[in-house]
N, C-alpha and C. Protein backbone atom coordinates (compact mmCIF):
# COMPACT_ATOMS: atom_id res chain seq x y z
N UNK A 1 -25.01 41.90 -0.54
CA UNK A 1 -25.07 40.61 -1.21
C UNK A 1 -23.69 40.13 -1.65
N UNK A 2 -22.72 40.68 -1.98
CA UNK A 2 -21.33 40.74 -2.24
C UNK A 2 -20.83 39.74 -1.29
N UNK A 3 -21.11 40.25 0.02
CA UNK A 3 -20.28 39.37 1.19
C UNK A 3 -20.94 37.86 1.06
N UNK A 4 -21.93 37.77 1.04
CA UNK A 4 -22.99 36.37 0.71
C UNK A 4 -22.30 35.44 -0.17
N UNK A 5 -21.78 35.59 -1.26
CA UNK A 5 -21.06 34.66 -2.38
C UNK A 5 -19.52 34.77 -1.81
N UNK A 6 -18.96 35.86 -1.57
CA UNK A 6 -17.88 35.43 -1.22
C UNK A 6 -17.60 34.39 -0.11
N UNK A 7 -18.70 34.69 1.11
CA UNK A 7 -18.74 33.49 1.56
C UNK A 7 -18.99 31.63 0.98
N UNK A 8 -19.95 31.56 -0.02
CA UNK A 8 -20.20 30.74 -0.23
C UNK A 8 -18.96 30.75 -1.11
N UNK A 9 -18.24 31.11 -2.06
CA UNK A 9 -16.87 30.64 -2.74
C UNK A 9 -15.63 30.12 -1.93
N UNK A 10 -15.78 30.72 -0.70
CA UNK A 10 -14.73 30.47 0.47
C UNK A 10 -15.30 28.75 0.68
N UNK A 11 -16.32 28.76 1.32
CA UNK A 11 -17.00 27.33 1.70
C UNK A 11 -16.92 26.42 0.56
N UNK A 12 -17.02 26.75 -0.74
CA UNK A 12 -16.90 25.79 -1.93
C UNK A 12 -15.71 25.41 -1.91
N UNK A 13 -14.58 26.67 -1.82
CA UNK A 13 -13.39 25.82 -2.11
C UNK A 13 -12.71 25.10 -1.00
N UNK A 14 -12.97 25.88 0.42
CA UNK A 14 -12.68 24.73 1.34
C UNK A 14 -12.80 23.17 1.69
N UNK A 15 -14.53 23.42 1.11
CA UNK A 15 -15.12 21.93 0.69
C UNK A 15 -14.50 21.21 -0.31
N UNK A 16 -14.06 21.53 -1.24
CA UNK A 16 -12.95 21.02 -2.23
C UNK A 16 -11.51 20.47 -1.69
N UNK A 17 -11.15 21.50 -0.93
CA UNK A 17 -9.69 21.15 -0.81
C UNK A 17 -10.11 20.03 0.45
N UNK A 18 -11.38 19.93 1.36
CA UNK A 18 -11.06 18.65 1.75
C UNK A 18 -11.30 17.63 1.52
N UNK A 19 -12.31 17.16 0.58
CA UNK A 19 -13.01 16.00 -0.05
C UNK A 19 -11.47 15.60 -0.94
N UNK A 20 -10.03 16.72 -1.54
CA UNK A 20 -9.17 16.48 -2.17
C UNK A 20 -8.05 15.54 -1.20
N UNK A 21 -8.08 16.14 -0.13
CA UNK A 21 -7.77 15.81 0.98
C UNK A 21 -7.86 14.22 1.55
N UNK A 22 -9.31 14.11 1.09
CA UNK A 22 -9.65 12.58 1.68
C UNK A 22 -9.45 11.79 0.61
N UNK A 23 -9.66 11.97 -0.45
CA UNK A 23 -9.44 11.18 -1.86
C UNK A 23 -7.83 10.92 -1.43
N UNK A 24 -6.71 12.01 -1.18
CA UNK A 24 -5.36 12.00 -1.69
C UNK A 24 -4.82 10.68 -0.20
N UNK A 25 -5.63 11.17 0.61
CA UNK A 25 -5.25 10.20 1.54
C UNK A 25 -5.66 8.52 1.55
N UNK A 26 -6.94 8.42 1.24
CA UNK A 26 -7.63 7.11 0.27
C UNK A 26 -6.28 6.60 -0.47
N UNK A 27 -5.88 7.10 -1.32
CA UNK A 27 -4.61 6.69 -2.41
C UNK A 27 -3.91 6.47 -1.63
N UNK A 28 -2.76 7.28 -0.59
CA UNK A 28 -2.02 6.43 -0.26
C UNK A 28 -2.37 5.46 1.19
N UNK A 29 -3.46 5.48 1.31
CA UNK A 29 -3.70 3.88 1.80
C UNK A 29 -3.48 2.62 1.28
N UNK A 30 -4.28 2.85 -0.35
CA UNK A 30 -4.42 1.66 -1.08
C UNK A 30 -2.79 1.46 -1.35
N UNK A 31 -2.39 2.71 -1.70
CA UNK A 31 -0.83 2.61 -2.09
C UNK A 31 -0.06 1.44 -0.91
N UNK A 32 -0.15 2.30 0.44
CA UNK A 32 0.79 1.51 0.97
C UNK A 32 0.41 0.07 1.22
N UNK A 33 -0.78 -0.21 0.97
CA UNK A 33 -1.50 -1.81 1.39
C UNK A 33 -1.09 -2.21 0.04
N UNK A 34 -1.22 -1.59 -0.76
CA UNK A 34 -0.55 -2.55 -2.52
C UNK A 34 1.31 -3.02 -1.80
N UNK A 35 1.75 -1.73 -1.44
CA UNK A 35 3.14 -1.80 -1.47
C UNK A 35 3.80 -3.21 -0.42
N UNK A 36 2.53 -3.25 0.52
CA UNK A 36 2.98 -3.86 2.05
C UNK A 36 2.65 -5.38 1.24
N UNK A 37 1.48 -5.50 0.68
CA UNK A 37 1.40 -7.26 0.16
C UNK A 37 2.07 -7.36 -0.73
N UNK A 38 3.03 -7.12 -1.67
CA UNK A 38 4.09 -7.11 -2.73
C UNK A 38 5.20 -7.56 -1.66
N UNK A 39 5.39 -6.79 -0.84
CA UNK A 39 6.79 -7.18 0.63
C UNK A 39 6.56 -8.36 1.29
N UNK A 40 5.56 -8.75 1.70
CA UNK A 40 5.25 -9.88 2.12
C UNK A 40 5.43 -11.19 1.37
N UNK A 41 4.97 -10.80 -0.22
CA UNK A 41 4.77 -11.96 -1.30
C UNK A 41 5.86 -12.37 -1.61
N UNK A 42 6.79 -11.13 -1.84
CA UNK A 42 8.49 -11.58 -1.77
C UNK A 42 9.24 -11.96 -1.04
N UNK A 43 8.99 -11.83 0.27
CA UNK A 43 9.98 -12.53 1.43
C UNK A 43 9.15 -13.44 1.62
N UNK A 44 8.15 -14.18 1.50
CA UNK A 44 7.27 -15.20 1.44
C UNK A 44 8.47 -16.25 0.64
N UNK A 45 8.38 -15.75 -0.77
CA UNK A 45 8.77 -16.61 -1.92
C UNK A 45 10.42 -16.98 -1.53
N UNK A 46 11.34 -16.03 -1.02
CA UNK A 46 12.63 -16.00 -0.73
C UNK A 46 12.78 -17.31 0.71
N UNK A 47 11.82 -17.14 1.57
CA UNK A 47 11.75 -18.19 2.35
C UNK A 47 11.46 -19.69 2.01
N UNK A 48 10.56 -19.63 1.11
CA UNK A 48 9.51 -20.90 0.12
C UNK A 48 11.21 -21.11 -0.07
N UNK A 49 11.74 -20.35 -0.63
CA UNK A 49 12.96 -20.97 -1.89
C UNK A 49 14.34 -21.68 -0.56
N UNK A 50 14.42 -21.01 0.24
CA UNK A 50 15.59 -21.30 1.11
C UNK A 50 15.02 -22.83 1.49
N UNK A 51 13.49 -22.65 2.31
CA UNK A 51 13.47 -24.14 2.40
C UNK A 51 13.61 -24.97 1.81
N UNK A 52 13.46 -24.78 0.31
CA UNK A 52 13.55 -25.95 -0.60
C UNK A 52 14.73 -26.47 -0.69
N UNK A 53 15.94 -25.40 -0.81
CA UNK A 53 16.84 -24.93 -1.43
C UNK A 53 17.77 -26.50 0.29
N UNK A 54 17.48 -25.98 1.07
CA UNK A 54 17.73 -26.50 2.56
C UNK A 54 17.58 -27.93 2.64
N UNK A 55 16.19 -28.65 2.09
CA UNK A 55 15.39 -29.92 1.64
C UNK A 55 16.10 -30.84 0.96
N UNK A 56 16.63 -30.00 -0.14
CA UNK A 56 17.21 -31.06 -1.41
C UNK A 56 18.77 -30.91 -0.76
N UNK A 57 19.54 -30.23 -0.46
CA UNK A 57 20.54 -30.51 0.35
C UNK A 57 20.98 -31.44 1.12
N UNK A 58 19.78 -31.29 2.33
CA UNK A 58 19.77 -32.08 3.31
C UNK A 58 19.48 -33.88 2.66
N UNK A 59 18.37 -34.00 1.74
CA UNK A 59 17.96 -35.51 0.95
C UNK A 59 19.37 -35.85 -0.05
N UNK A 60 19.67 -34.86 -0.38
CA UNK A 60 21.52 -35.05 -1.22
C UNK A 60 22.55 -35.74 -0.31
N UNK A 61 22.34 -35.49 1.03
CA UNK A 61 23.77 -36.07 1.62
C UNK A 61 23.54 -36.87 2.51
N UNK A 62 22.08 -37.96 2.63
CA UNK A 62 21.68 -39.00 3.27
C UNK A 62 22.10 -40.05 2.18
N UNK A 63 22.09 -40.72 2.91
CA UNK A 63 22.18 -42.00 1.85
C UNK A 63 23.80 -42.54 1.59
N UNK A 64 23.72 -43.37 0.78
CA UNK A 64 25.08 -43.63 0.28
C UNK A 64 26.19 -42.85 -0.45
């Protein structure tokens, strides 16, 4: 009976370390999809700004 639980403690903790496994990998999914739309939102905004930045320039030196 000895060998019986040690088996099943082997299988518990294996089962552990991979359900830890899938959780730790879950995280850095969300991680890198948090990290990747933050990169986007900012070179978004840096572009938004150049065009503007380009706009009022360009309407500044028409005219008289």
């Amino acid at each position: 009976m000895v060998k019986v639980s040690e088996i099943d403690l082997g299988s518990a903790l294996l089962s552990t370390f991979i359900l830890l496994g899938f959780i730790a990998t879950a995280f850095v999914f969300v991680r890198l999809t948090i990290i990747g739309i933050n990169y986007v939102k900012v070179n978004y905004l840096k572009e938004e700004e150049k065009d503007k930045e380009k706009k009022e320039n360009e309407s500044e030196s028409k005219g008289f």
